[in-house]
Protein backbone atom coordinates (compact mmCIF):
# COMPACT_ATOMS: atom_id res chain seq x y z
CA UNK A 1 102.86 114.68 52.68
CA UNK A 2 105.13 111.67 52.02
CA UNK A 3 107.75 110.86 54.10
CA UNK A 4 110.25 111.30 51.44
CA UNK A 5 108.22 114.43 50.12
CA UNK A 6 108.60 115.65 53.65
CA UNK A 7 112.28 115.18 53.54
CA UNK A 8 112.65 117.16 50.45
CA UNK A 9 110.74 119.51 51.51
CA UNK A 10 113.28 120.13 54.26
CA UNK A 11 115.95 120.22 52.11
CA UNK A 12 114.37 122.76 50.46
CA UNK A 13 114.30 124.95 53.42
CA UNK A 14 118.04 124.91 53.83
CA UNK A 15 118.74 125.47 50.10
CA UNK A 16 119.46 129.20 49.51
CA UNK A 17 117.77 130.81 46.15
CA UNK A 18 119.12 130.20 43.10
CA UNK A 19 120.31 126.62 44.04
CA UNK A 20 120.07 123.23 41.42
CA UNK A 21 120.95 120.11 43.31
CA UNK A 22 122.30 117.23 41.12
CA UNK A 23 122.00 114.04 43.16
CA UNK A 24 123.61 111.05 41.72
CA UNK A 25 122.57 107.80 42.95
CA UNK A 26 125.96 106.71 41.87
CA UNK A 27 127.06 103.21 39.31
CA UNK A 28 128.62 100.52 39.97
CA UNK A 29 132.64 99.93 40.23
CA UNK A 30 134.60 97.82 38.31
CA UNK A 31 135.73 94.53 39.95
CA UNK A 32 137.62 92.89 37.36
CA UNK A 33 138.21 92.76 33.43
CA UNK A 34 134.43 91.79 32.93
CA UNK A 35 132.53 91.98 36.76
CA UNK A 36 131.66 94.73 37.96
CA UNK A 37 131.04 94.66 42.41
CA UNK A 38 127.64 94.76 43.46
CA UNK A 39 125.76 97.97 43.12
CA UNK A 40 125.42 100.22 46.59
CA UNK A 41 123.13 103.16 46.21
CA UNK A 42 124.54 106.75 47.34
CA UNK A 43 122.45 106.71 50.78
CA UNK A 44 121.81 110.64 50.07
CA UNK A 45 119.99 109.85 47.13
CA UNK A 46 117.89 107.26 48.51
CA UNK A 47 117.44 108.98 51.64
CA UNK A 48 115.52 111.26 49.20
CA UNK A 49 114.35 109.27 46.73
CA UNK A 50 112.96 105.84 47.82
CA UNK A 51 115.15 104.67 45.05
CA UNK A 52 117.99 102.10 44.86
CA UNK A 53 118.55 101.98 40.73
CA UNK A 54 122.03 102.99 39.45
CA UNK A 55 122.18 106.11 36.94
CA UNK A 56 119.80 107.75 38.59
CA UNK A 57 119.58 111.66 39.41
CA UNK A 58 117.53 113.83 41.46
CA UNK A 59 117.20 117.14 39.99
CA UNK A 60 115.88 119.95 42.47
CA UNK A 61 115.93 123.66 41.64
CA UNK A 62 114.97 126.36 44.25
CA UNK A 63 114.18 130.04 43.47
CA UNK A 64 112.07 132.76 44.77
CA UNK A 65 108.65 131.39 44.56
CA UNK A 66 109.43 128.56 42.89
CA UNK A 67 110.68 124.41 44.14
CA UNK A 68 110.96 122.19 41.22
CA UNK A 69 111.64 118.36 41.71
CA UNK A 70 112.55 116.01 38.62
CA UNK A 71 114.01 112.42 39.26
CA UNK A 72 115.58 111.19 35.86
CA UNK A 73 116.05 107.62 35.47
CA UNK A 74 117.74 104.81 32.54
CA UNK A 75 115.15 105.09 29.25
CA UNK A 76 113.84 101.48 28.92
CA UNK A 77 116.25 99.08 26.61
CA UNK A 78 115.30 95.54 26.01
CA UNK A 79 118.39 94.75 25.35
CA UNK A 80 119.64 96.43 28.26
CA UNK A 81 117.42 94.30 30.28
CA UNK A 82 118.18 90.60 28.76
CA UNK A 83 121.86 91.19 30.40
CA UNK A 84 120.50 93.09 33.60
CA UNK A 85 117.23 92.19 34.66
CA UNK A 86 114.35 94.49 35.11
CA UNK A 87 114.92 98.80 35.48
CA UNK A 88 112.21 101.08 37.14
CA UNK A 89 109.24 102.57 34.84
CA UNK A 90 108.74 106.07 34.77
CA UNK A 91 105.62 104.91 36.59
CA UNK A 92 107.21 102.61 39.39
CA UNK A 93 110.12 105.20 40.07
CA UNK A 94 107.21 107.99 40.58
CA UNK A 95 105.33 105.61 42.53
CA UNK A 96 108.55 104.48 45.05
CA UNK A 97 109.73 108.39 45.36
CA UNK A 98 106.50 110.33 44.86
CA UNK A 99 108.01 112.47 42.41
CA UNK A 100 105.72 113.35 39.59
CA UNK A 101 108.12 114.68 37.03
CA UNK A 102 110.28 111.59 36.23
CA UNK A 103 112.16 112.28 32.77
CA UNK A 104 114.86 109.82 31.33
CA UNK A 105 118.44 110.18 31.16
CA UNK A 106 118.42 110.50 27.72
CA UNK A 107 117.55 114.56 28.16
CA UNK A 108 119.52 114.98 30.96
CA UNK A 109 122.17 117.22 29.98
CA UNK A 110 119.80 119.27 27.84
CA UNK A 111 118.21 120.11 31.41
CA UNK A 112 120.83 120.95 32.65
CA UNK A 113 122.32 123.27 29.91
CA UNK A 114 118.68 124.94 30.30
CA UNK A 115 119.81 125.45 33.95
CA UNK A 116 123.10 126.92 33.53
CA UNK A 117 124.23 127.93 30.20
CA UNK A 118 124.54 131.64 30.42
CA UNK A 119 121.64 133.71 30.16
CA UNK A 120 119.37 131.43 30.38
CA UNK A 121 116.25 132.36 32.30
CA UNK A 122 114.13 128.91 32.06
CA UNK A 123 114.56 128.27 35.92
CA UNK A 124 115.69 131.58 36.45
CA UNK A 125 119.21 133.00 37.41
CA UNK A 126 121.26 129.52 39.14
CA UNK A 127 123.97 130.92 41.29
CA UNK A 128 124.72 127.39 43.15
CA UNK A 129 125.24 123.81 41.94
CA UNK A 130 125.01 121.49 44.77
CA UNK A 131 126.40 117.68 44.66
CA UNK A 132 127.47 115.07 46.63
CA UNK A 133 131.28 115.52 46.81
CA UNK A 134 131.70 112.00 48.47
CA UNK A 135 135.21 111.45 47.09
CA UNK A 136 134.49 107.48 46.51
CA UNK A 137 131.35 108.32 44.59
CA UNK A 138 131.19 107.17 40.58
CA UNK A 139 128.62 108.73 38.36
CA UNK A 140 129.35 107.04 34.87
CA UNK A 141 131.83 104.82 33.40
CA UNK A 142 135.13 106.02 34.28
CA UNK A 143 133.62 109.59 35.61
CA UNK A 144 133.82 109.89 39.35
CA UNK A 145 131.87 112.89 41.13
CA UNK A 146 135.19 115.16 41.29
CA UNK A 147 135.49 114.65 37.38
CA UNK A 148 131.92 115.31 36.88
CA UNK A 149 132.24 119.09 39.18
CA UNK A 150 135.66 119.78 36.58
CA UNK A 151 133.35 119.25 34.10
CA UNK A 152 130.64 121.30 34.97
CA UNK A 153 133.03 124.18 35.99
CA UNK A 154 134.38 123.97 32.53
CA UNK A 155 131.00 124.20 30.48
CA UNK A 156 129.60 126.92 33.19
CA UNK A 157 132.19 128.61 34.42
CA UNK A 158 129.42 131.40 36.00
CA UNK A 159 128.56 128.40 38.99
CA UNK A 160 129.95 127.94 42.04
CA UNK A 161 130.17 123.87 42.99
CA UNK A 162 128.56 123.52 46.60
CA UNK A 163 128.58 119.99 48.65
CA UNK A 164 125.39 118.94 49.69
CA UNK A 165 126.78 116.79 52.57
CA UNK A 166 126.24 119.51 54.91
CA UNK A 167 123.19 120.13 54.60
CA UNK A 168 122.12 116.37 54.50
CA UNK A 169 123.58 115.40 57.21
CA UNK A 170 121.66 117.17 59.90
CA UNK A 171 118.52 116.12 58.26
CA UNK A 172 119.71 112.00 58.22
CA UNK A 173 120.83 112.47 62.12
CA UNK A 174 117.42 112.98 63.34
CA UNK A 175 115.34 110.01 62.37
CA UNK A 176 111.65 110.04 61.53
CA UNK A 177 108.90 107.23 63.49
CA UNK A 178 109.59 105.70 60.11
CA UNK A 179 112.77 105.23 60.20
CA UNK A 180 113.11 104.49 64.12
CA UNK A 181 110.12 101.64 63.07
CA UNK A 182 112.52 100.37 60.79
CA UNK A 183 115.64 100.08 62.58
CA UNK A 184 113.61 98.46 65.36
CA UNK A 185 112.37 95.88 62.99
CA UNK A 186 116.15 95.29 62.05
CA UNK A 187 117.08 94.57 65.58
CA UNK A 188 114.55 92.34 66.11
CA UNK A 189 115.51 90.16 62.88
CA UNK A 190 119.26 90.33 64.59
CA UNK A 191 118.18 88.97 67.66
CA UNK A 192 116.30 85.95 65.83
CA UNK A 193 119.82 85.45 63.89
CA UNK A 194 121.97 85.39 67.18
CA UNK A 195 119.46 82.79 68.46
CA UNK A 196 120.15 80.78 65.30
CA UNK A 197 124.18 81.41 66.32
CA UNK A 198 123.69 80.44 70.04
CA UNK A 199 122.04 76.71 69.01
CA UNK A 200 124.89 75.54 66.95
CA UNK A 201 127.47 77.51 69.10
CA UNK A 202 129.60 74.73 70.38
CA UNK A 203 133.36 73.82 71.32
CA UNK A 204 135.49 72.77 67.97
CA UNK A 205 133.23 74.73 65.67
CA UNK A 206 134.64 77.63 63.90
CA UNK A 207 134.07 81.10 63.88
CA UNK A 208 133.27 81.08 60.06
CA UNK A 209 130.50 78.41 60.56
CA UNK A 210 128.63 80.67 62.81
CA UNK A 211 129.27 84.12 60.62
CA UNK A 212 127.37 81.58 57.80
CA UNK A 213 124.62 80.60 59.74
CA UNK A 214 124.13 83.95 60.64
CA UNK A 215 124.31 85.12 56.92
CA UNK A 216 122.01 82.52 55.95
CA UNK A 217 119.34 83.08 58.32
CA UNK A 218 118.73 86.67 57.28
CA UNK A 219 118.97 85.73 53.67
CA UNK A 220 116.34 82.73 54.15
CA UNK A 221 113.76 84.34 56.57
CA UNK A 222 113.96 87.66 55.32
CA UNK A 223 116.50 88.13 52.23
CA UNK A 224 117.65 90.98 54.86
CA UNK A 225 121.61 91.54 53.64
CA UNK A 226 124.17 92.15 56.25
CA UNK A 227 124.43 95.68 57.86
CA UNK A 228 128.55 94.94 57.33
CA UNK A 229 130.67 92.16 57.93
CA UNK A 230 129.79 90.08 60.74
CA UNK A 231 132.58 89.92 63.52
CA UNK A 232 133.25 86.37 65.07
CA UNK A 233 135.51 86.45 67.38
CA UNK A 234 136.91 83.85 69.99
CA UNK A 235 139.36 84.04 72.86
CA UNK A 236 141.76 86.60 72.41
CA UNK A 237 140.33 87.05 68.72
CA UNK A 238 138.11 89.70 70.14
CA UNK A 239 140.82 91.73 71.60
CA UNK A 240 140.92 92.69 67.64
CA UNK A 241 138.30 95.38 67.27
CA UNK A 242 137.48 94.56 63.69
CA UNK A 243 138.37 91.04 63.68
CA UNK A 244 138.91 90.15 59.84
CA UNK A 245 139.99 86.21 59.60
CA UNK A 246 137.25 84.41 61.80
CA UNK A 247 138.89 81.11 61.19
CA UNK A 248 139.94 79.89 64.75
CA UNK A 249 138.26 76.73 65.93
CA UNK A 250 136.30 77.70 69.02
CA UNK A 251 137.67 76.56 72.40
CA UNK A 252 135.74 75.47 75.28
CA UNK A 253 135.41 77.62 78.27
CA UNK A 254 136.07 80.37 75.62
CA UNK A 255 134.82 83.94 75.33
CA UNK A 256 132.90 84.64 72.13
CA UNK A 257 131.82 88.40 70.89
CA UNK A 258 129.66 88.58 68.60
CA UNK A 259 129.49 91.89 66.51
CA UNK A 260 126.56 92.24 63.78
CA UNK A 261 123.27 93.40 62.23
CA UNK A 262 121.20 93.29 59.62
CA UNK A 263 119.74 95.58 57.30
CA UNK A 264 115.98 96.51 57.08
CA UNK A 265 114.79 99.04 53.87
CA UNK A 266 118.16 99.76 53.98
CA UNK A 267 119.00 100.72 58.03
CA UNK A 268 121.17 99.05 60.08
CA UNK A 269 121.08 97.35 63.17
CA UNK A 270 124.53 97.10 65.06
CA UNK A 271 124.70 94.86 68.11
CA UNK A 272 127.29 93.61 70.02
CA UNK A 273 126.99 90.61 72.70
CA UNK A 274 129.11 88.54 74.40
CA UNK A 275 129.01 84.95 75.52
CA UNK A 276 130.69 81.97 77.12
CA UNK A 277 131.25 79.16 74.62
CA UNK A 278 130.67 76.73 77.41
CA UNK A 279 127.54 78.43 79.40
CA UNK A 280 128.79 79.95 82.31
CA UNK A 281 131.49 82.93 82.81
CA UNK A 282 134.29 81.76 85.09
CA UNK A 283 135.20 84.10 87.88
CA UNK A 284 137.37 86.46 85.85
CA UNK A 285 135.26 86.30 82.86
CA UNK A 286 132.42 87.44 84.91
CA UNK A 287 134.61 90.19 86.57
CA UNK A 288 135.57 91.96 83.14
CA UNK A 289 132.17 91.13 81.48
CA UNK A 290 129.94 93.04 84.99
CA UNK A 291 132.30 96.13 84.30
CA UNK A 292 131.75 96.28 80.53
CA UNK A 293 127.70 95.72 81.50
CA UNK A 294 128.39 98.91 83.93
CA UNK A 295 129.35 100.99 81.57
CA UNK A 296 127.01 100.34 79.34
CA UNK A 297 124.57 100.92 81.82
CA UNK A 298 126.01 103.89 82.70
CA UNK A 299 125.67 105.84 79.04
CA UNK A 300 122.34 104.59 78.86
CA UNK A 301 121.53 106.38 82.13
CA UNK A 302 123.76 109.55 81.18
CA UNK A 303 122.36 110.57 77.67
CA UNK A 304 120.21 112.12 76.79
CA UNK A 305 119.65 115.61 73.95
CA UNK A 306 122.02 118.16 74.78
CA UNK A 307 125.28 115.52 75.59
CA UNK A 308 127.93 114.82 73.47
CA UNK A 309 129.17 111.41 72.27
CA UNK A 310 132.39 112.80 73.41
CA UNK A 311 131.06 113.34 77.16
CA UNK A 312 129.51 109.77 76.85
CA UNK A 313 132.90 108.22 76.52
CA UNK A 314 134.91 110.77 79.00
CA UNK A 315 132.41 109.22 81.49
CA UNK A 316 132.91 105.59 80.48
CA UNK A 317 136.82 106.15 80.90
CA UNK A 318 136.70 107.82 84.41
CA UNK A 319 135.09 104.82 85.40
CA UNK A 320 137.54 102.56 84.11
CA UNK A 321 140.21 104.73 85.65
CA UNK A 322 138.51 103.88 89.11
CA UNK A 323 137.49 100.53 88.46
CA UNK A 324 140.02 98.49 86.79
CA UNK A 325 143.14 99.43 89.60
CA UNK A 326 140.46 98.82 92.14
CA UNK A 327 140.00 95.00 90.53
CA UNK A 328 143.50 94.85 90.39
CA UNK A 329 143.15 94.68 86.30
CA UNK A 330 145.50 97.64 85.73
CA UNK A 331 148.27 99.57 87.70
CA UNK A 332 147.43 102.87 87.30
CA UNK A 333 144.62 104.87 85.60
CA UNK A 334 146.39 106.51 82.50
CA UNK A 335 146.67 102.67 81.07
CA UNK A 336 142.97 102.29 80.77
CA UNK A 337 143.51 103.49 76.88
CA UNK A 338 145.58 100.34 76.61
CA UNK A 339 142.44 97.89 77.21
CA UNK A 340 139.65 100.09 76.01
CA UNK A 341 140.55 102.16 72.81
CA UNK A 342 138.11 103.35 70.59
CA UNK A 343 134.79 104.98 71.28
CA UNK A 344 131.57 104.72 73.21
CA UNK A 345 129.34 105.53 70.41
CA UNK A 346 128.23 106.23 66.62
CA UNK A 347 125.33 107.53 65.08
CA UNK A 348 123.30 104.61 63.32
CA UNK A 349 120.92 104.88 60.00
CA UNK A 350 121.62 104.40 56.59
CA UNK A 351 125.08 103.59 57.47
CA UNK A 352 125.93 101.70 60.29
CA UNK A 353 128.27 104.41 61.46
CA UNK A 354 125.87 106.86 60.12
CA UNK A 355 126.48 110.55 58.65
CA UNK A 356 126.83 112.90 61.91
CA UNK A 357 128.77 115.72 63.04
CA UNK A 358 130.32 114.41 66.43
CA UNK A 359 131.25 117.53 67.85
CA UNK A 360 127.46 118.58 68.00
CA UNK A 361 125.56 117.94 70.78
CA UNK A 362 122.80 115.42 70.68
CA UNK A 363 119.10 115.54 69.55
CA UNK A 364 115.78 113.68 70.52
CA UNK A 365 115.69 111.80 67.21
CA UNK A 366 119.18 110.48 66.94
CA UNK A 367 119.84 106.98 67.05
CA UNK A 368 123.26 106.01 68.74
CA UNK A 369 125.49 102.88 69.60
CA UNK A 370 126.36 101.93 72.96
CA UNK A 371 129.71 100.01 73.11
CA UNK A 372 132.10 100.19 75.72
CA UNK A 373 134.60 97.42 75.54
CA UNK A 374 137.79 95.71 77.54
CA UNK A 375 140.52 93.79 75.48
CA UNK A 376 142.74 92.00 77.79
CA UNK A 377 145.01 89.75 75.27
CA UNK A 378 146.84 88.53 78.22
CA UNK A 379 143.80 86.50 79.56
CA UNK A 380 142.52 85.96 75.89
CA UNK A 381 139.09 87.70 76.84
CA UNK A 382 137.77 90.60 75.13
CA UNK A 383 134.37 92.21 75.92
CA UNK A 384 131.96 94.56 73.97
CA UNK A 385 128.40 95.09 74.90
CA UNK A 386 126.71 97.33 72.08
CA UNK A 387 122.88 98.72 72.52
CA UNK A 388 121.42 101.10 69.64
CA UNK A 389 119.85 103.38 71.37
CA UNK A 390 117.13 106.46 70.68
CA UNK A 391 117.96 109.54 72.23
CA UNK A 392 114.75 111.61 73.91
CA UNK A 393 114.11 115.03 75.00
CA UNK A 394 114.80 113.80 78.75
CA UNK A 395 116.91 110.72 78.58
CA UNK A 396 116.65 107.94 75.71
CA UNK A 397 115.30 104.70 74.50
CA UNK A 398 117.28 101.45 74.34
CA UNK A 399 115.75 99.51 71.36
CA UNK A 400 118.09 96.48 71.52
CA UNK A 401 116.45 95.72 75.19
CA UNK A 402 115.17 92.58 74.25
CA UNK A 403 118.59 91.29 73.25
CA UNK A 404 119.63 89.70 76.87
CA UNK A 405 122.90 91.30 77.96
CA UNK A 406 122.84 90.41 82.10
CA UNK A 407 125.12 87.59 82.97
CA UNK A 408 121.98 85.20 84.61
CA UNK A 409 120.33 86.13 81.12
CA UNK A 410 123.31 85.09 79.28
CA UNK A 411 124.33 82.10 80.98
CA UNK A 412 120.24 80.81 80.64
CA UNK A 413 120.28 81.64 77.04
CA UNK A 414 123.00 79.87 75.78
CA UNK A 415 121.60 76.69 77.80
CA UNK A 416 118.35 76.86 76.18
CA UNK A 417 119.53 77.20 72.71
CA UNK A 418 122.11 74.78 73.00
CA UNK A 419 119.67 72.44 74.22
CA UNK A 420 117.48 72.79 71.46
């Protein structure tokens, strides 16, 4: 079996009887008068399908004794294609999802009025229409997903509209060797394209000039796209989580976090390191940076299946609470929320912050981030060190290891590349 049969067939197993899901791979949106932004696939659907084309629908119906699979796909237009470029073949969509029945959209609705119209016994008695309910998800021009349900209430008013989300999600949290193989092969790539970063990261250069190199390299080497937006950020730019502007010239004896990933078949690396512009930390630098390294340290050693991200980040804060008054970096322990705010950790896939249910404990097969952080804005230093990280049955996996993140590592890395 497939891998993406295999995930299907899981699916299956959580459907109840009488279920037809309707998976849209979603179109794209509208940028302007005549532009339209580039098309994202609905990760759902390609988490099922192997496919990334637009107007696309997986059709699975689940009864008794009976699984049914259909994928339906754009009919071929020439025209079509002299304004946008090649579309699947029945034969190349069947191939990429291993899905034998691939119809076009063309009888589409007739399908599904063979599903649901009342009475009709063709895939036998359909109590539950599942979709993706993803609020931000369009399925034709000018018909979002919560138009689409209306719609199909109104023709079969005998359904009830379930979201498939739920039952998705669990399945997309625990990763396959596949997938882990892939997101390893995404870090890697990253590393190569901080490398690239670190030999033209100099004093007067701005932060924009290194997001571009790091851009370009992924495009060049391995057309890999971005896994988001990269985050350059310089002095007390990076005591802005999310950094947006990245147009500070870059100051010697600096700070500078670096925040980014690329993409590989479609998951996401997510690293975070943090460097001195110059080479070497300087005594407080060093002092802020070792604590950050602690912490991280310190969820790698802690999880493990059957911890919560929650209890990951209640550990990284008690430190913090005990650390930072003892370095003299805070007063009192209840203002640790003022220099380290947001979480320890995210699930990783598809998404970069991946589909997950956070209150759940976690399994051998999730992949994780690893970020603790300190923003001091005062002392224009901000620190993040982020690992992705595979959780086992008795601890977990770092798979960013490679990525050098002690301070003698970081100091002789930036010297070798800027020597280069």
């Amino acid at each position: 079996m497939s891998e993406y049969e295999n995930r299907r067939k899981k699916l299956f197993e959580l459907l109840p009887e009488g279920s037809l899901l309707l998976l849209h791979s979603g179109v794209s949106k509208i940028s302007s008068e005549d532009e339209n932004f580039p098309f994202v696939v609905n990760n759902n659907f390609f988490y099922l399908t192997n496919i990334r084309q637009e107007n696309s629908l997986l059709f699975l119906v689940k009864q008794i004794s009976e699984e049914k699979t259909y994928l339906f796909i754009d009919e071929y237009s020439p025209e079509k294609e002299k304004w946008t470029g090649k579309r699947l073949s029945i034969e190349q969509a069947s191939t990429y999802s291993d899905i034998k029945n691939v119809l076009t959209n063309n009888v589409l609705d007739s399908k599904i009025d063979l599903a649901l119209k009342e009475g009709s016994t063709h895939f036998g008695k359909i109590k539950y229409v599942y979709l993706d309910l993803s609020n931000e998800l369009k399925v034709g021009d000018d018909l979002f997903i919560r138009d689409y349900q209306s719609r199909l209430l109104s023709l079969y008013p005998n359904i009830q509209i379930m979201d498939i989300r739920p039952l998705i999600t669990p399945l997309r949290m625990v990763k396959s060797n596949f997938e882990i193989e892939q997101l390893k092969k995404a870090i890697n790539l990253t590393q190569h394209g901080i490398n690239q970063i670190l030999m033209y990261m100099k004093p007067n250069k701005f932060e924009y000039q290194l997001a571009n190199i790091f851009y370009c390299y992924g495009i060049e080497s391995s057309r890999a796209p971005l896994s988001f937006q990269t985050i350059i950020a310089s002095g007390k730019n990076a005591t802005c989580l999310h950094y947006p502007t990245q147009d500070a010239r870059i100051k010697e004896n600096e700070l500078i976090l670096f925040d980014l990933g690329y993409k590989y078949d479609g998951y996401c690396a997510d690293i975070s390191r943090t460097y001195p512009v110059s080479g070497k930390f300087t005594d407080l630098q060093r002092i802020i940076y070792q604590t950050v390294l602690y912490a991280n340290k310190m969820v790698i050693e802690y999880a493990k299946e059957g911890v919560t991200i929650k209890e990951l980040n209640d550990k990284v804060i008690d430190y913090y609470k005990q650390e930072l008054p003892r370095l003299g970096l805070i007063d009192k322990d209840e203002d640790v929320r003022k220099y380290y705010w947001h979480n320890v950790s995210h699930h990783i896939g598809l998404d970069t912050h991946d589909v997950s249910d956070r209150n759940k404990p976690l399994q051998a097969g999730n992949i994780i981030s690893d970020e603790p952080g300190l923003y001091f804005e005062k002392y224009g230093i901000g620190v993040r060190i982020e690992d992705d990280i595979l959780i086992t049955k008795d601890g977990c996996e770092v798979l960013s290891r490679s990525i050098p993140k002690e301070v003698f590592e970081i100091e002789e890395l930036v010297k070798q590349c800027q020597n280069k």
